[in-house]
N, C-alpha and C. Protein backbone atom coordinates (compact mmCIF):
# COMPACT_ATOMS: atom_id res chain seq x y z
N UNK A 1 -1.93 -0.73 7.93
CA UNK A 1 -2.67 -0.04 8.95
C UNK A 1 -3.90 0.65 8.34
N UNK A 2 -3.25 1.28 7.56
CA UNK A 2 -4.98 1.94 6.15
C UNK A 2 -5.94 0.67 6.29
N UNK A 3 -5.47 -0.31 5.81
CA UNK A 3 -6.69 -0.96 5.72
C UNK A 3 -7.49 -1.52 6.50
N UNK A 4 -6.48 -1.90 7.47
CA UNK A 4 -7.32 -2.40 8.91
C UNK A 4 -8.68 -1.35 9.22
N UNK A 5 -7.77 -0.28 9.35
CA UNK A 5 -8.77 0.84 9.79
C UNK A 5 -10.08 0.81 9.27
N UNK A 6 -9.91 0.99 7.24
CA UNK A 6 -11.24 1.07 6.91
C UNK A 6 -12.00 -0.26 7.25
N UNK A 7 -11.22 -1.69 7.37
CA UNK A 7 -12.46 -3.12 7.49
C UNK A 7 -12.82 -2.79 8.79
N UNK A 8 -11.98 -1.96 10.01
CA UNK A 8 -12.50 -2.15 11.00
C UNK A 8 -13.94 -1.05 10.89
N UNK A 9 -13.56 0.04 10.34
CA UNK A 9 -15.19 0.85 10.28
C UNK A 9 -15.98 0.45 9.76
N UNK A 10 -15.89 -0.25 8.49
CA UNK A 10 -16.89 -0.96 7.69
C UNK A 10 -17.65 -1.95 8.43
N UNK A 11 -16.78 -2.62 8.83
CA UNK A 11 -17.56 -3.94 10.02
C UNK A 11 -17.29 -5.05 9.27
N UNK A 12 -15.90 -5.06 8.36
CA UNK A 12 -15.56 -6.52 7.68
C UNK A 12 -14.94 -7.66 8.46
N UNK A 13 -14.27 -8.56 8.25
CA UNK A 13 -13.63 -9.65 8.32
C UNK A 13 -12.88 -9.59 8.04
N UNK A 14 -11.68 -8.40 7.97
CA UNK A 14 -10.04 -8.33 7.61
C UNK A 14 -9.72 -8.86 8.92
N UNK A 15 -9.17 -10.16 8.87
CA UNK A 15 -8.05 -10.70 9.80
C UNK A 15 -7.05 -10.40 10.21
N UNK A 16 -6.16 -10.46 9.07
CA UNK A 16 -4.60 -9.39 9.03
C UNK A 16 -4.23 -9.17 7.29
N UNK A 17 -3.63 -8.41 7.26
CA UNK A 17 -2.86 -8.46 5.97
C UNK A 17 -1.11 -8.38 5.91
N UNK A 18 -0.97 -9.06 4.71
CA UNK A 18 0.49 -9.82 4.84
C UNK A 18 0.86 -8.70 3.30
N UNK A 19 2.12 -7.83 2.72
CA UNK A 19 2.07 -7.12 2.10
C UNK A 19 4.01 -7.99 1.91
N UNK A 20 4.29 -7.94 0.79
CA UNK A 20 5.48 -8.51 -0.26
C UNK A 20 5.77 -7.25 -1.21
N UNK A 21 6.89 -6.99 -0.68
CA UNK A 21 7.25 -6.02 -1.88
C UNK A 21 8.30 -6.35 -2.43
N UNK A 22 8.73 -5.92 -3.75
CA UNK A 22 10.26 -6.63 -4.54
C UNK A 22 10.18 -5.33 -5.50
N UNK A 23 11.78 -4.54 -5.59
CA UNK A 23 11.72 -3.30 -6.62
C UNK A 23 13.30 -4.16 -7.67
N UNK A 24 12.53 -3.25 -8.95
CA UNK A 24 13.87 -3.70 -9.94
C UNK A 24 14.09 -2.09 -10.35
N UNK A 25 15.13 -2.23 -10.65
CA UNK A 25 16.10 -0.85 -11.27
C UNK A 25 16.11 -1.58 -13.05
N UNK A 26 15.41 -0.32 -13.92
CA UNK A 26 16.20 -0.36 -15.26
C UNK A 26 15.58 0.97 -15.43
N UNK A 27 15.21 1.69 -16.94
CA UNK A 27 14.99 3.13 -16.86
C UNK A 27 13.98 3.41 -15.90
N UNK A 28 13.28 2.80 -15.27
CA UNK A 28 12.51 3.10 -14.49
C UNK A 28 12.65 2.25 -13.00
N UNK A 29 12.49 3.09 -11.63
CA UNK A 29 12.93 2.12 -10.48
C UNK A 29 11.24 1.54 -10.44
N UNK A 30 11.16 0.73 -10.03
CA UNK A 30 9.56 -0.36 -10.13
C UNK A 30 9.83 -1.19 -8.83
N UNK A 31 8.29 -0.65 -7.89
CA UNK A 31 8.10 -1.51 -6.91
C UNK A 31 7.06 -2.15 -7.21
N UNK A 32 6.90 -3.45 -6.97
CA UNK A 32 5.76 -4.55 -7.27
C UNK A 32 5.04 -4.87 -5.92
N UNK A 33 4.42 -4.79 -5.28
CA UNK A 33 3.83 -4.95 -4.66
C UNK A 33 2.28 -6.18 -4.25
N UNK A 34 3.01 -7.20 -3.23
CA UNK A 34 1.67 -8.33 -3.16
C UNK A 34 0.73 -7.85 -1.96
N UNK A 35 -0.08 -8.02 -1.88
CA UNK A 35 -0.80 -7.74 -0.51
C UNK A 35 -1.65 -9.13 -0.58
N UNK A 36 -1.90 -9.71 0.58
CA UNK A 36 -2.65 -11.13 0.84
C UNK A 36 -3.52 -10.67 1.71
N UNK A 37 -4.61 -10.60 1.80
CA UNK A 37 -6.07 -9.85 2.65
C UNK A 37 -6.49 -11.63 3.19
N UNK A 38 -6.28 -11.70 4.88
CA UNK A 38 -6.56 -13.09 5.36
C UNK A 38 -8.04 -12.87 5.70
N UNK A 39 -9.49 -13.43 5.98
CA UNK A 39 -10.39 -13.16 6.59
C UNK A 39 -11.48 -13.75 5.19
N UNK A 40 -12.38 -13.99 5.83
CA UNK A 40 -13.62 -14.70 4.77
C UNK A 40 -14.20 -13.13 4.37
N UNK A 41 -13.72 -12.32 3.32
CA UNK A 41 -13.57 -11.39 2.66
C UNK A 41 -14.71 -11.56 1.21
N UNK A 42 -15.29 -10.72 0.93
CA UNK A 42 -16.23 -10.87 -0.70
C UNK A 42 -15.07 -10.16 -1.55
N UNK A 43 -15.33 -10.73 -2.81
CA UNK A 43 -14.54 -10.17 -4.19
C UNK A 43 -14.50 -8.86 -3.96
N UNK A 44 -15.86 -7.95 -3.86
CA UNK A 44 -15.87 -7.15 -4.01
C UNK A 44 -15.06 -6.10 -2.52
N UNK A 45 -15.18 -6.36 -1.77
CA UNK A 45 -14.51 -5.81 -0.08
C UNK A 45 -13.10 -6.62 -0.72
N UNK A 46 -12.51 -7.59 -1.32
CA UNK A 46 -10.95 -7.17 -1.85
C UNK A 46 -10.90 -6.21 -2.53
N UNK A 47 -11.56 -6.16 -3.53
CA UNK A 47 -11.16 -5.18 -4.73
C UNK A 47 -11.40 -3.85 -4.22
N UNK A 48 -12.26 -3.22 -3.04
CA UNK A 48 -12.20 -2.04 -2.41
C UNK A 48 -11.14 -1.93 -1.74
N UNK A 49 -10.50 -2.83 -0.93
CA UNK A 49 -9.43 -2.81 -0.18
C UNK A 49 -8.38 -2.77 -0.73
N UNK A 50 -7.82 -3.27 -2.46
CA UNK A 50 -7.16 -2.66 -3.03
C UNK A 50 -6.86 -1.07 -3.53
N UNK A 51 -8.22 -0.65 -3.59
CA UNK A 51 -8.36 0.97 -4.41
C UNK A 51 -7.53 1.29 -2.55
N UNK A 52 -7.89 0.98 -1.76
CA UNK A 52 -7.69 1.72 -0.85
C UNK A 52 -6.15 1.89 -0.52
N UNK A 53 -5.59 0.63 -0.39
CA UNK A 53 -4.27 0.68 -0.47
C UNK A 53 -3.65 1.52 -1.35
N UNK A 54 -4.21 1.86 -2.65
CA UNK A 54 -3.73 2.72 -3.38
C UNK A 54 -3.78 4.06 -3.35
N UNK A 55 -4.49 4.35 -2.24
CA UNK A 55 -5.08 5.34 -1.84
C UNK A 55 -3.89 5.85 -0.33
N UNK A 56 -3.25 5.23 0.08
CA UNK A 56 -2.70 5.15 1.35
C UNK A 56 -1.31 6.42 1.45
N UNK A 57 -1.05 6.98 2.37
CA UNK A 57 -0.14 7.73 2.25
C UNK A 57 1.43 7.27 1.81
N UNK A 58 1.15 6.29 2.45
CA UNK A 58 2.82 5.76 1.72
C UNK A 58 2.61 5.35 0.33
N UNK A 59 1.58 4.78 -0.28
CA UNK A 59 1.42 4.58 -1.78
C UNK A 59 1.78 6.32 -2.75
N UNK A 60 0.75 6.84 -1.95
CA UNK A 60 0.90 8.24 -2.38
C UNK A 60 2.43 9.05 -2.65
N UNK A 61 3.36 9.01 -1.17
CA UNK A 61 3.99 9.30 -1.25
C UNK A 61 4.99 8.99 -2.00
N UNK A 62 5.34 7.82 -2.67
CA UNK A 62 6.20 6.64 -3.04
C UNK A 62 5.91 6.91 -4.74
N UNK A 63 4.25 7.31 -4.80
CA UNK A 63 3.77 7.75 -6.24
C UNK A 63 4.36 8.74 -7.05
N UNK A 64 4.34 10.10 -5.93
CA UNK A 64 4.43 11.19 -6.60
C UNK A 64 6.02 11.32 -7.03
N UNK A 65 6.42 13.01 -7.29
CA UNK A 65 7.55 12.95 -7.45
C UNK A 65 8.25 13.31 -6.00
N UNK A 66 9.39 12.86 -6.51
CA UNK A 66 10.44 13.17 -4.76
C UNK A 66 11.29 14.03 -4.92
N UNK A 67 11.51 14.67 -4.34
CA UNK A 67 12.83 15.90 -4.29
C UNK A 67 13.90 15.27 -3.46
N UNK A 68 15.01 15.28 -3.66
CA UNK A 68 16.12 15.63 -2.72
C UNK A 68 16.92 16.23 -2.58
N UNK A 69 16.96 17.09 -1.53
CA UNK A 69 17.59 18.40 -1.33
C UNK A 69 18.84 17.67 -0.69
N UNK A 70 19.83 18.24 -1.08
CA UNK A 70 21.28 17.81 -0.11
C UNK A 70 22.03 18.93 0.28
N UNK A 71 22.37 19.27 1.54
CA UNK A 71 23.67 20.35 1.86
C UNK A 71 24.82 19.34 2.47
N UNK A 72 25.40 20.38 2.76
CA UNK A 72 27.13 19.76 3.52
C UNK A 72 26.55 20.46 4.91
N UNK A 73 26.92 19.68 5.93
CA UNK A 73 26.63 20.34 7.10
C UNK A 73 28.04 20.87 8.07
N UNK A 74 27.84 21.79 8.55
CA UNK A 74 29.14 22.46 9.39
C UNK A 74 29.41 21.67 10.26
């Protein structure tokens, strides 16, 4: 949705985007992430549309650290 938004303000040719994710568990949990940008797109409007994705609240959120608080509920 991030990105749509910015090709749609920019005035690009983002068609749709198709996003693949796959996580492995060892000392570290690791999500890999594909994104496929459809639309007659320049190198450079991908490679912005990547920073941007990286830029996105769920990237963000997923980045930082996480807390989890747990109680027992009555």
């Amino acid at each position: 949705m991030t990105l749509r938004l910015y090709a749609e303000r920019k005035g690009w040719p983002l068609e749709k985007v198709d996003v693949a994710l796959a996580a492995t568990r060892g000392e570290t949990f690791v999500i890999s992430r594909r994104i496929r940008l459809h639309g007659p797109l320049t190198a450079e409007q991908k490679l912005r549309l990547l920073e941007i994705a990286n830029k996105c609240p769920v990237h963000k959120t997923l980045s930082g650290p996480i807390v989890i608080e747990s109680t027992i509920a009555d």
